[in-house]
PDB file of N, CA and C in Angstrom:
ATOM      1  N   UNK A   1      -2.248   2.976 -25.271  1.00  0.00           N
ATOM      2  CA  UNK A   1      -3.548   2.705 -25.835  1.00  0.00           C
ATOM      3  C   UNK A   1      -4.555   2.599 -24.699  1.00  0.00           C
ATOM      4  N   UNK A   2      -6.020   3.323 -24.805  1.00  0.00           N
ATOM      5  CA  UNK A   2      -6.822   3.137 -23.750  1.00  0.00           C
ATOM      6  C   UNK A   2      -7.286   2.028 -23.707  1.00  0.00           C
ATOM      7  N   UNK A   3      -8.012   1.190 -22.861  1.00  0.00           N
ATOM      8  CA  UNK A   3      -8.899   0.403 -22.597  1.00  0.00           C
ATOM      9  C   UNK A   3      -9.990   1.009 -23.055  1.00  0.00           C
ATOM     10  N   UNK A   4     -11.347  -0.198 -23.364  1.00  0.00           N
ATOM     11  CA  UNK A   4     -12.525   0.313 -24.163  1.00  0.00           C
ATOM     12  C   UNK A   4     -13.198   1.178 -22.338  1.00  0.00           C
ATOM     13  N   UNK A   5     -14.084   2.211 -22.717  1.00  0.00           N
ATOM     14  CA  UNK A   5     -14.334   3.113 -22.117  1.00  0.00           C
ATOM     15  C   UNK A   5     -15.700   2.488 -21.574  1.00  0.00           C
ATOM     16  N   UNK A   6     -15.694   2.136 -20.348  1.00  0.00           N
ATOM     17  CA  UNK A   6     -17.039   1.590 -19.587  1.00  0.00           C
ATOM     18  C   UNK A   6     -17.881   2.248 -18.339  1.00  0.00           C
ATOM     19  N   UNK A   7     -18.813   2.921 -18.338  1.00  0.00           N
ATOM     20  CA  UNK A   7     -19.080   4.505 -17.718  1.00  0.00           C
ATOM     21  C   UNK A   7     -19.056   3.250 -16.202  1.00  0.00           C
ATOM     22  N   UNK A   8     -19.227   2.074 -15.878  1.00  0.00           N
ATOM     23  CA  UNK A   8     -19.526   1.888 -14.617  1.00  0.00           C
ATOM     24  C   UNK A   8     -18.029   1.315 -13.953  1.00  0.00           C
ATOM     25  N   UNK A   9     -16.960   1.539 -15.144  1.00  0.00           N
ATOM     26  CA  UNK A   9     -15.931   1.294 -14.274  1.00  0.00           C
ATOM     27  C   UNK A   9     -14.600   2.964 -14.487  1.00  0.00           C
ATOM     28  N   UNK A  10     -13.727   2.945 -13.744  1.00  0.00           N
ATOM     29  CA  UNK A  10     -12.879   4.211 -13.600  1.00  0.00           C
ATOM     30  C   UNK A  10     -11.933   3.686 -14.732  1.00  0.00           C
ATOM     31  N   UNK A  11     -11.975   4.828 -15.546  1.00  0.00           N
ATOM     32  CA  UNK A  11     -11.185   4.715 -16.982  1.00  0.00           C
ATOM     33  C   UNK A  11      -9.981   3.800 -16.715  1.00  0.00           C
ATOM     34  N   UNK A  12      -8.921   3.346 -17.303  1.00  0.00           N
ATOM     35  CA  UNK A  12      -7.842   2.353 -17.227  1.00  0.00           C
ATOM     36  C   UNK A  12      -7.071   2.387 -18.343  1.00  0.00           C
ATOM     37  N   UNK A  13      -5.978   1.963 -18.254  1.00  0.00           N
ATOM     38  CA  UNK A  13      -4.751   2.105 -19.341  1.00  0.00           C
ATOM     39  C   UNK A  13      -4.269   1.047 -19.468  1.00  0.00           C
ATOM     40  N   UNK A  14      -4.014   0.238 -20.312  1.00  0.00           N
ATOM     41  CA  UNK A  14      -2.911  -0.878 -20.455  1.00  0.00           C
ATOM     42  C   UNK A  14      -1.738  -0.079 -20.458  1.00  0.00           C
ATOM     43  N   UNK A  15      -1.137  -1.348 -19.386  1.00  0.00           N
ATOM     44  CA  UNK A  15       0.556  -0.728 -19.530  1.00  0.00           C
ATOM     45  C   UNK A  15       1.438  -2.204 -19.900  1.00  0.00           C
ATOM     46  N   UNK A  16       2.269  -2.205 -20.238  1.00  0.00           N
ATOM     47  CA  UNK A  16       3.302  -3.160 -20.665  1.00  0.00           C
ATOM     48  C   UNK A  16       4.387  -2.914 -19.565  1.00  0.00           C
ATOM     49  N   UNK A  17       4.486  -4.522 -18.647  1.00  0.00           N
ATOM     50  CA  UNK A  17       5.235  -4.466 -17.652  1.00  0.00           C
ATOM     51  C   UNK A  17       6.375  -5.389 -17.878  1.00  0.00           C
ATOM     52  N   UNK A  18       7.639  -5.722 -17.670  1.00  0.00           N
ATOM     53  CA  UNK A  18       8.830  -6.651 -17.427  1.00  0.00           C
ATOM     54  C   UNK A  18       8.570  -7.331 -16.599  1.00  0.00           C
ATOM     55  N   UNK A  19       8.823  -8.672 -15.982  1.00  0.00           N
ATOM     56  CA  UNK A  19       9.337  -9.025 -14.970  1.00  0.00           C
ATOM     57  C   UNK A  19      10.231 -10.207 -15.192  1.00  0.00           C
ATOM     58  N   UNK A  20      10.682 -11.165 -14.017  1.00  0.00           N
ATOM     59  CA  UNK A  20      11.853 -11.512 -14.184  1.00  0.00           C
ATOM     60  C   UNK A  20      13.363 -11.486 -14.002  1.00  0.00           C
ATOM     61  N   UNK A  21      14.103 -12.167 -13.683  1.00  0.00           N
ATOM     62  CA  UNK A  21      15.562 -11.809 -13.706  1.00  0.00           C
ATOM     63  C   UNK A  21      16.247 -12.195 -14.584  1.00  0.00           C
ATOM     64  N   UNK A  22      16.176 -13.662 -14.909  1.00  0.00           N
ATOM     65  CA  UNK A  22      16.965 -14.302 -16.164  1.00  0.00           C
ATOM     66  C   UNK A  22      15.916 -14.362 -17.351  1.00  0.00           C
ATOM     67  N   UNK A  23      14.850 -14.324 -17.342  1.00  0.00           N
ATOM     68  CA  UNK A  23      14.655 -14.132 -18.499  1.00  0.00           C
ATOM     69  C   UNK A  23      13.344 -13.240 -18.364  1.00  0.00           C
ATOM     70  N   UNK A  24      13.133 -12.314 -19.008  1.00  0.00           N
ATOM     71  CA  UNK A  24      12.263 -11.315 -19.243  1.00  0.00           C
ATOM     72  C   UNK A  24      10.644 -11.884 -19.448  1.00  0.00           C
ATOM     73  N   UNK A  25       9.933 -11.678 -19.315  1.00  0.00           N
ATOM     74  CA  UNK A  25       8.635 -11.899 -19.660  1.00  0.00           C
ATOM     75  C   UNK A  25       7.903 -10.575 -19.910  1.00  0.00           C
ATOM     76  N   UNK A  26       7.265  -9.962 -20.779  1.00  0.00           N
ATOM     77  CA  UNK A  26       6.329  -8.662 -21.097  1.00  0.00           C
ATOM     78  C   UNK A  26       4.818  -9.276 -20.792  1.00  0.00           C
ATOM     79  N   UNK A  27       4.400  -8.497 -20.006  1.00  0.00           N
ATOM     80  CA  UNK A  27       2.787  -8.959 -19.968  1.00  0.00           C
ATOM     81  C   UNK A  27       1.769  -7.587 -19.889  1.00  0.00           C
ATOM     82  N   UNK A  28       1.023  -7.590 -19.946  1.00  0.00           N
ATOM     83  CA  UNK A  28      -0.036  -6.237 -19.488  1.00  0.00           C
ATOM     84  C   UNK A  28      -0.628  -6.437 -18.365  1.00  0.00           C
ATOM     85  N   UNK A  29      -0.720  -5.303 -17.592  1.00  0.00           N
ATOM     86  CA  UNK A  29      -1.709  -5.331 -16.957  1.00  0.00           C
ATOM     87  C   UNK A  29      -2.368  -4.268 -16.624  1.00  0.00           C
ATOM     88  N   UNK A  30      -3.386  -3.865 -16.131  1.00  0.00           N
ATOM     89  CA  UNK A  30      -4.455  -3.007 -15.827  1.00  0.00           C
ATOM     90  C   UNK A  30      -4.382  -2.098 -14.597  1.00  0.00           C
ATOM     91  N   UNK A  31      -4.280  -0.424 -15.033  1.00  0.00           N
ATOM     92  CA  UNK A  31      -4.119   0.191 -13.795  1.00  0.00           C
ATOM     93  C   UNK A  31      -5.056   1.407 -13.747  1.00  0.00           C
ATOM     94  N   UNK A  32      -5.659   1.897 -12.760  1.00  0.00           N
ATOM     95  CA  UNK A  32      -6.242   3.231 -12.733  1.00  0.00           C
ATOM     96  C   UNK A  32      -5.446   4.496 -13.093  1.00  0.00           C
ATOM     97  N   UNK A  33      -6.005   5.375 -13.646  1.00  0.00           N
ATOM     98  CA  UNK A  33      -4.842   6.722 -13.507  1.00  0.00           C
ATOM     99  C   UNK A  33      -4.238   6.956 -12.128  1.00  0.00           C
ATOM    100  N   UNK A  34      -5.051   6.804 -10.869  1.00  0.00           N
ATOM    101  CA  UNK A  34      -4.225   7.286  -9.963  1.00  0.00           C
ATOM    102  C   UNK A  34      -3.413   6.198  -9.399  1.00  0.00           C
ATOM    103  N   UNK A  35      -3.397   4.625  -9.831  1.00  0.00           N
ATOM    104  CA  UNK A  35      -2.436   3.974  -9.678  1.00  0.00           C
ATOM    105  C   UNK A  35      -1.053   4.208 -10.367  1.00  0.00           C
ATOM    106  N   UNK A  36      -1.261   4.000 -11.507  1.00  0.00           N
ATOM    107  CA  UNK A  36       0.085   4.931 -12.777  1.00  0.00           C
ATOM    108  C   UNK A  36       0.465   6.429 -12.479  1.00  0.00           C
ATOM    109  N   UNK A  37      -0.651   7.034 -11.987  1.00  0.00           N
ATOM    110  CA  UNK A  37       0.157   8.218 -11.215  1.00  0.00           C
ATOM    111  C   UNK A  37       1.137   8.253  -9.659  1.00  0.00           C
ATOM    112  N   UNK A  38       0.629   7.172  -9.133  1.00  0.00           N
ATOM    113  CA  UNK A  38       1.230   7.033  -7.981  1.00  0.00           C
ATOM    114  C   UNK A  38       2.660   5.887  -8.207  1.00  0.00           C
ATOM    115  N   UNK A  39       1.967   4.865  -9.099  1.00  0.00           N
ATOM    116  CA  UNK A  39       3.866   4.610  -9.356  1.00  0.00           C
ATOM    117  C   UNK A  39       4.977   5.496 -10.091  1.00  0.00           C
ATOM    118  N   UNK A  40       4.653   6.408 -11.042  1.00  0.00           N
ATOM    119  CA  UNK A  40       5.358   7.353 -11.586  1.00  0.00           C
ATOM    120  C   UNK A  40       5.911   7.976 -10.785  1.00  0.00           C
ATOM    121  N   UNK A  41       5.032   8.377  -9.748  1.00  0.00           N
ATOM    122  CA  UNK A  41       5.610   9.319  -8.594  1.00  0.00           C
ATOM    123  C   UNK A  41       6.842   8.288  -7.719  1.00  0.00           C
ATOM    124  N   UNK A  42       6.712   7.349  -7.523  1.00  0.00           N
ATOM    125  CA  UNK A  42       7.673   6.307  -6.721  1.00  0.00           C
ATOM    126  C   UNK A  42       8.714   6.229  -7.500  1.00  0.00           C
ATOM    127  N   UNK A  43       8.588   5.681  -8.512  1.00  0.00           N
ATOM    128  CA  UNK A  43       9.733   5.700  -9.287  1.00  0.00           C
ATOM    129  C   UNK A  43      10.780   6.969 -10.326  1.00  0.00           C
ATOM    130  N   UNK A  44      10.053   7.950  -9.864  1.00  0.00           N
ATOM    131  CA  UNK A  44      10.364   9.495 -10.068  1.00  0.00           C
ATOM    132  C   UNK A  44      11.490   9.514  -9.088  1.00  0.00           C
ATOM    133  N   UNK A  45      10.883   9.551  -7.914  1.00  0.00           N
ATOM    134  CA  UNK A  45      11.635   9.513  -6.403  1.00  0.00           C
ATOM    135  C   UNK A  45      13.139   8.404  -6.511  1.00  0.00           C
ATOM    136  N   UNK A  46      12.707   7.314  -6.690  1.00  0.00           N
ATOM    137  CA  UNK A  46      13.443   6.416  -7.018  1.00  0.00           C
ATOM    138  C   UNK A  46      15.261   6.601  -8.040  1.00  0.00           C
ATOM    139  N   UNK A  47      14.682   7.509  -8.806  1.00  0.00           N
ATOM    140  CA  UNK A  47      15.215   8.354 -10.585  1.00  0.00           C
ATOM    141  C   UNK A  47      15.238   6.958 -11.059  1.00  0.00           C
ATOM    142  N   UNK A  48      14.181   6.055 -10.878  1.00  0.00           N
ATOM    143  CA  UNK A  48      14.201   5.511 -11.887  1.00  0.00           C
ATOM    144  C   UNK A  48      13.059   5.710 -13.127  1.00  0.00           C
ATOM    145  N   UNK A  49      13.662   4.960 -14.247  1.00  0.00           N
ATOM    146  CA  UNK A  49      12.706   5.417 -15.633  1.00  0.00           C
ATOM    147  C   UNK A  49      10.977   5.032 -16.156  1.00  0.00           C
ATOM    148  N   UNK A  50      11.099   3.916 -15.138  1.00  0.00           N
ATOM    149  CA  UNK A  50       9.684   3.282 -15.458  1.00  0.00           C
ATOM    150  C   UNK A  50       9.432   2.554 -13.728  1.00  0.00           C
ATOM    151  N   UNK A  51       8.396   1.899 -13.862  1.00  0.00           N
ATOM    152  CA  UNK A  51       7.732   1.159 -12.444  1.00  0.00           C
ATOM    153  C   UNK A  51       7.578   0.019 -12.844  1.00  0.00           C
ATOM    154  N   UNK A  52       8.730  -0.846 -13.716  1.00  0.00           N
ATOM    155  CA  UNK A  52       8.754  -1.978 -13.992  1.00  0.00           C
ATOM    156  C   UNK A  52       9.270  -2.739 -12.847  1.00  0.00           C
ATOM    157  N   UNK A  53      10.454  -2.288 -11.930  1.00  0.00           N
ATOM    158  CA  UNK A  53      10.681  -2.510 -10.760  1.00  0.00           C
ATOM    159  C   UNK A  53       9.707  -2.368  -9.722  1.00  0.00           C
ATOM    160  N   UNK A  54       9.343  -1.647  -9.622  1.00  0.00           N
ATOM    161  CA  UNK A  54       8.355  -1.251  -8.441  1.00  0.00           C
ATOM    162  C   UNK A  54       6.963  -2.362  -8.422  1.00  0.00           C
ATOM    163  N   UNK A  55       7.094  -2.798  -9.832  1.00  0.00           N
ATOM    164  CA  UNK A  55       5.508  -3.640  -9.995  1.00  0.00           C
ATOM    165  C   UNK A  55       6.371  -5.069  -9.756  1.00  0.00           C
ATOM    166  N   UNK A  56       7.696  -5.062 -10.194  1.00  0.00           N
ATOM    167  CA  UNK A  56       7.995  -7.123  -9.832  1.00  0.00           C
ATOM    168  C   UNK A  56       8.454  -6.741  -8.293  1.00  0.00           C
ATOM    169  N   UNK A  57       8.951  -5.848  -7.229  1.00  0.00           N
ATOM    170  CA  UNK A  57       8.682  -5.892  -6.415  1.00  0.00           C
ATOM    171  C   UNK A  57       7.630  -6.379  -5.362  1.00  0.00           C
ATOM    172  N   UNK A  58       6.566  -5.787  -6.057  1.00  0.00           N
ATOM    173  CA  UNK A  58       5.149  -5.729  -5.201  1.00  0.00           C
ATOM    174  C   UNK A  58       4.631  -7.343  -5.728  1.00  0.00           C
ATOM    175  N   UNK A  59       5.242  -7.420  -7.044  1.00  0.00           N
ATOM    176  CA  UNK A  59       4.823  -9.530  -6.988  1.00  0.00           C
ATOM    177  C   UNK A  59       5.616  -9.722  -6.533  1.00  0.00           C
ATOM    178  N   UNK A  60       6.521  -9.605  -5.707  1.00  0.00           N
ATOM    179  CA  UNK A  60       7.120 -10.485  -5.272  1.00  0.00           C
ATOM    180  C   UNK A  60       7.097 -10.920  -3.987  1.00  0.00           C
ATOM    181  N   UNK A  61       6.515  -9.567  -3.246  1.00  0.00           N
ATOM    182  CA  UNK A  61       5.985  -9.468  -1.690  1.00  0.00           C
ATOM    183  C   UNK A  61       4.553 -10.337  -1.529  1.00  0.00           C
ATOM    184  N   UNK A  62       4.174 -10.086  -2.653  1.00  0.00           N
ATOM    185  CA  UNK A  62       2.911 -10.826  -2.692  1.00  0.00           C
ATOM    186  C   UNK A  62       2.993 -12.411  -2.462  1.00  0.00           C
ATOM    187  N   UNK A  63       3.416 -12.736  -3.898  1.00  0.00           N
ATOM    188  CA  UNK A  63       3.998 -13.652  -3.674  1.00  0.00           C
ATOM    189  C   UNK A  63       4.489 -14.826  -2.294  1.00  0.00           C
ATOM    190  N   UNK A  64       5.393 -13.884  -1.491  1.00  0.00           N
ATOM    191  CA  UNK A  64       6.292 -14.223  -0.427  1.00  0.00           C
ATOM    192  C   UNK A  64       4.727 -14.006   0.906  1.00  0.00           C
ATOM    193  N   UNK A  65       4.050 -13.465   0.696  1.00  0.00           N
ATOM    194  CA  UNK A  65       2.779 -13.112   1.819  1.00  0.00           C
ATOM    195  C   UNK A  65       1.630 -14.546   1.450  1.00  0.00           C
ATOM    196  N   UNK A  66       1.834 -14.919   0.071  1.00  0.00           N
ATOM    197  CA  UNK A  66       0.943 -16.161  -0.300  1.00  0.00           C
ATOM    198  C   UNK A  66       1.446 -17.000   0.379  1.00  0.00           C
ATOM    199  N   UNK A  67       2.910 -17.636   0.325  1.00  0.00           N
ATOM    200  CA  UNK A  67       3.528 -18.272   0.844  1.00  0.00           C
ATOM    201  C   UNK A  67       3.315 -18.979   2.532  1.00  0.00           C
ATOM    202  N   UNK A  68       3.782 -17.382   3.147  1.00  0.00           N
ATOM    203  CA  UNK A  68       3.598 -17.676   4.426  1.00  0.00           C
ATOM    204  C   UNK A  68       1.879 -17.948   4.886  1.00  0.00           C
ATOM    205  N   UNK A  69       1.049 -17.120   4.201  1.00  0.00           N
ATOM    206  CA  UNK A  69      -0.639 -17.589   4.286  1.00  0.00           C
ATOM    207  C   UNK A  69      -0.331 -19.175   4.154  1.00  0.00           C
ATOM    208  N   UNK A  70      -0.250 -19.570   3.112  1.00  0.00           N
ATOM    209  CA  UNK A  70      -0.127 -20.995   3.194  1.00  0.00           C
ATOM    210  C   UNK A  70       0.342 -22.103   3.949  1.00  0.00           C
ATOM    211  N   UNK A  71       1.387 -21.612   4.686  1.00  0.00           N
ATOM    212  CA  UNK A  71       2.219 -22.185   5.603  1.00  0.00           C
ATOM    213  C   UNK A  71       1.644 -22.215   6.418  1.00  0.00           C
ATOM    214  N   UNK A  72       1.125 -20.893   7.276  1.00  0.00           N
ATOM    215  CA  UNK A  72       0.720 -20.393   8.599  1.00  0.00           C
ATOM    216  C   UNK A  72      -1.214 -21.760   8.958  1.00  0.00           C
ATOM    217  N   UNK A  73      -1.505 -21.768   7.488  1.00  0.00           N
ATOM    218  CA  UNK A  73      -3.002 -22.489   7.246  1.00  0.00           C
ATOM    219  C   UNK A  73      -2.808 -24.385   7.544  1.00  0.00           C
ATOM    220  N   UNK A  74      -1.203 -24.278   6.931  1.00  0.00           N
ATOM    221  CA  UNK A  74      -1.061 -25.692   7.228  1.00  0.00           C
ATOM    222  C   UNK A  74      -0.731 -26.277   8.508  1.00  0.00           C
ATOM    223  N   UNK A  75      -0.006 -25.225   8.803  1.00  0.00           N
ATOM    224  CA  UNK A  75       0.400 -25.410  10.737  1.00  0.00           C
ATOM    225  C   UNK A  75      -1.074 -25.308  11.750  1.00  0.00           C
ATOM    226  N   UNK A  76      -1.848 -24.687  10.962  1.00  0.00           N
ATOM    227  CA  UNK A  76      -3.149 -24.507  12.143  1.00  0.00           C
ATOM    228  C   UNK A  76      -3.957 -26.008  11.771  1.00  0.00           C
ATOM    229  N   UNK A  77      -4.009 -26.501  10.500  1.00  0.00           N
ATOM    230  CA  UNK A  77      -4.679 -27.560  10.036  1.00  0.00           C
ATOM    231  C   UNK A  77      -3.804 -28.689  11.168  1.00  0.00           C
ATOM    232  N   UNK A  78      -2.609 -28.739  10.912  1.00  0.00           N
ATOM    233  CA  UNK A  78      -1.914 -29.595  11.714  1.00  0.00           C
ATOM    234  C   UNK A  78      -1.846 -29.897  13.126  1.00  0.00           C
ATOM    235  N   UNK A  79      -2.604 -28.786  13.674  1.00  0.00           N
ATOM    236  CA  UNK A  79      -3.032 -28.580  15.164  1.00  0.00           C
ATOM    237  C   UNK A  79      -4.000 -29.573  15.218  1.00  0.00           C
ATOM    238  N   UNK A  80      -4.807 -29.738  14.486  1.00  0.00           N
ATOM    239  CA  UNK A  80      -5.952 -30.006  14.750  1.00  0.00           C
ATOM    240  C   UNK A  80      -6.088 -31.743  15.487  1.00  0.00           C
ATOM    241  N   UNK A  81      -6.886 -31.675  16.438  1.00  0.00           N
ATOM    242  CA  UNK A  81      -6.912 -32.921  17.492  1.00  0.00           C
ATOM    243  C   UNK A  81      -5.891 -32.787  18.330  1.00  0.00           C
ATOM    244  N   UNK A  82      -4.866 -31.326  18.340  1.00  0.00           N
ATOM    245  CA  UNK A  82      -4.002 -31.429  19.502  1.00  0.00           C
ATOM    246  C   UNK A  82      -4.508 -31.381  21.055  1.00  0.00           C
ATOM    247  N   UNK A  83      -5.793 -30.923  20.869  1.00  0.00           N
ATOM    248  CA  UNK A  83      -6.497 -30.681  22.200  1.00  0.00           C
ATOM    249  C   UNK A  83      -7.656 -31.662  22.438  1.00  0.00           C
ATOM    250  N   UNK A  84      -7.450 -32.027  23.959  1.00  0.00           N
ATOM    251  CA  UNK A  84      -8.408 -32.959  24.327  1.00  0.00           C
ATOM    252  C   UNK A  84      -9.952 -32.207  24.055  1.00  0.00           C
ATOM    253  N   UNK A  85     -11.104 -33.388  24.610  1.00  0.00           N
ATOM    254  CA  UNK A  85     -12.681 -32.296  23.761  1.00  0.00           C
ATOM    255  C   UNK A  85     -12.849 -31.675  25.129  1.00  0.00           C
ATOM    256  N   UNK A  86     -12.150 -32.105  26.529  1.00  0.00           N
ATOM    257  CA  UNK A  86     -12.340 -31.172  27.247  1.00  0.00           C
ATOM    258  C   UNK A  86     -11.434 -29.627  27.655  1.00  0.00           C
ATOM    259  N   UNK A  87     -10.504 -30.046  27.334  1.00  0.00           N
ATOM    260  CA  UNK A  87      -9.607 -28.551  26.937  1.00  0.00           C
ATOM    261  C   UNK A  87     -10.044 -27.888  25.416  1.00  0.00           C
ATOM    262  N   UNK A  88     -10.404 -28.334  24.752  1.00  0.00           N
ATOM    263  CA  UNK A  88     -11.228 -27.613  23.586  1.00  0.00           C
ATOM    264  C   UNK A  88     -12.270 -27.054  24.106  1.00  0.00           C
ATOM    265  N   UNK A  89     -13.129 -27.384  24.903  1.00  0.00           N
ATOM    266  CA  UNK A  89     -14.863 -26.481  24.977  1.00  0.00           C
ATOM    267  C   UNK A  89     -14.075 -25.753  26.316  1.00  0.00           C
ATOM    268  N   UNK A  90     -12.708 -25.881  27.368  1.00  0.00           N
ATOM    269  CA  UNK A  90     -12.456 -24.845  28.030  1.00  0.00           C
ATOM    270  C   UNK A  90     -11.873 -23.616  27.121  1.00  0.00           C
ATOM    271  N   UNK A  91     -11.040 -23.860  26.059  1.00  0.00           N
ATOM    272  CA  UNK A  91     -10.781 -22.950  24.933  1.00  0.00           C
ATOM    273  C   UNK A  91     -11.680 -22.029  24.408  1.00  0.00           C
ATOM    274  N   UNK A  92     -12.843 -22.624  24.252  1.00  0.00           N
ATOM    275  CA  UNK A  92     -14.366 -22.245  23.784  1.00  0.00           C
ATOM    276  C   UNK A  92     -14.567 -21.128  24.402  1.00  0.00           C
ATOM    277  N   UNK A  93     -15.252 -21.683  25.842  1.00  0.00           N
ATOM    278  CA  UNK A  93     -15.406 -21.059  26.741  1.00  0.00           C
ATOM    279  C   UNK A  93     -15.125 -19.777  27.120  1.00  0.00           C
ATOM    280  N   UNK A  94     -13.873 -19.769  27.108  1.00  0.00           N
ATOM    281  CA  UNK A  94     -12.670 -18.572  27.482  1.00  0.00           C
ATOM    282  C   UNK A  94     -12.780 -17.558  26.300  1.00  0.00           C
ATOM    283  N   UNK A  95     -12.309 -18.425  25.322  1.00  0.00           N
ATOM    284  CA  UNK A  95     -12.709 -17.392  23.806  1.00  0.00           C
ATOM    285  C   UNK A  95     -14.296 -16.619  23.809  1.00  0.00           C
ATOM    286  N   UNK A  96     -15.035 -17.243  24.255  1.00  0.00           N
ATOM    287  CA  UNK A  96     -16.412 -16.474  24.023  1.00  0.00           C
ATOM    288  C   UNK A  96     -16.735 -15.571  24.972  1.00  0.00           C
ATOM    289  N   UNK A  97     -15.995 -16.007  26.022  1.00  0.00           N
ATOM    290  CA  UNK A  97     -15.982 -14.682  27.578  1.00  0.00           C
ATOM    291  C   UNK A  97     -15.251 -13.576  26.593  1.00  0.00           C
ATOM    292  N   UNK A  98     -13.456 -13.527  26.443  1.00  0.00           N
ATOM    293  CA  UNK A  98     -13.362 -13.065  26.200  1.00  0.00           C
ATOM    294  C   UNK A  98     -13.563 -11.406  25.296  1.00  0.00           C
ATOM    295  N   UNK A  99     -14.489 -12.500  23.820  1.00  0.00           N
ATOM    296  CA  UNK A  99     -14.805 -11.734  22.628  1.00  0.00           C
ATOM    297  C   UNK A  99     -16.298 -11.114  23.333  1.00  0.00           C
ATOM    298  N   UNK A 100     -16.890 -11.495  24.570  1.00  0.00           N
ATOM    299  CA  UNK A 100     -18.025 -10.651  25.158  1.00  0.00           C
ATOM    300  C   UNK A 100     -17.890  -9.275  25.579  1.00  0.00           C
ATOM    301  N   UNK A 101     -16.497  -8.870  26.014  1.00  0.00           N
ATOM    302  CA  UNK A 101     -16.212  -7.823  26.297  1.00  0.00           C
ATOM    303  C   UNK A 101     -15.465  -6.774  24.857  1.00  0.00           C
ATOM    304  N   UNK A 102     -15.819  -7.605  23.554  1.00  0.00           N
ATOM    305  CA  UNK A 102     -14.995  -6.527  23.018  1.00  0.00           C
ATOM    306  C   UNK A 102     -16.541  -5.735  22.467  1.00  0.00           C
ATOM    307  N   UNK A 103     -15.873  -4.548  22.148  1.00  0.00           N
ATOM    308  CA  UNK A 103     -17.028  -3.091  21.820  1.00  0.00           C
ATOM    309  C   UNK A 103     -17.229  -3.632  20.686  1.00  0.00           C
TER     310      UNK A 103
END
């Protein structure tokens, strides 16, 4: 079934996706033709039948990339006051020489 037809956005398809291991969940979601053409093509390659895999894959990397964002945000938060205020403005310092020379 199409999506309603909106001239300022690129046509779109609902698709009905799986995900899950123990228990299934069906949800929709929203793809361009050349997204649904490009997972067809993956999962062509694949011989598999649909890109129901290919889409809980890609949540799942996602997922696992939120994760470490989060982690990586709490370890820098946790830094914070590790440096005296005079090794901080030499940090400064250095950082702003540095980023002077980039193009």
């Amino acid at each position: 079934m199409l999506a309603p037809n909106i001239s300022s956005h690129p046509r779109r398809i609902d698709m009905h996706v799986h995900a899950g291991h123990i228990e299934w969940m069906r949800t929709t979601i929203e793809l361009t033709d050349e997204q649904r053409s490009q997972l067809l093509r993956i999962a062509a390659a694949r011989r598999q039948k649909g890109f129901s895999v290919i889409v809980q894959e890609a949540v799942n990397e996602y997922l696992r990339g939120e994760a470490a964002r989060a982690s990586r945000i709490q370890a820098a938060l946790g830094a914070r006051g590790a440096l005296s205020e005079k090794e901080a403005s030499a940090f400064l310092e250095r950082t702003q020489e540095i980023r002077s020379t980039w193009r």
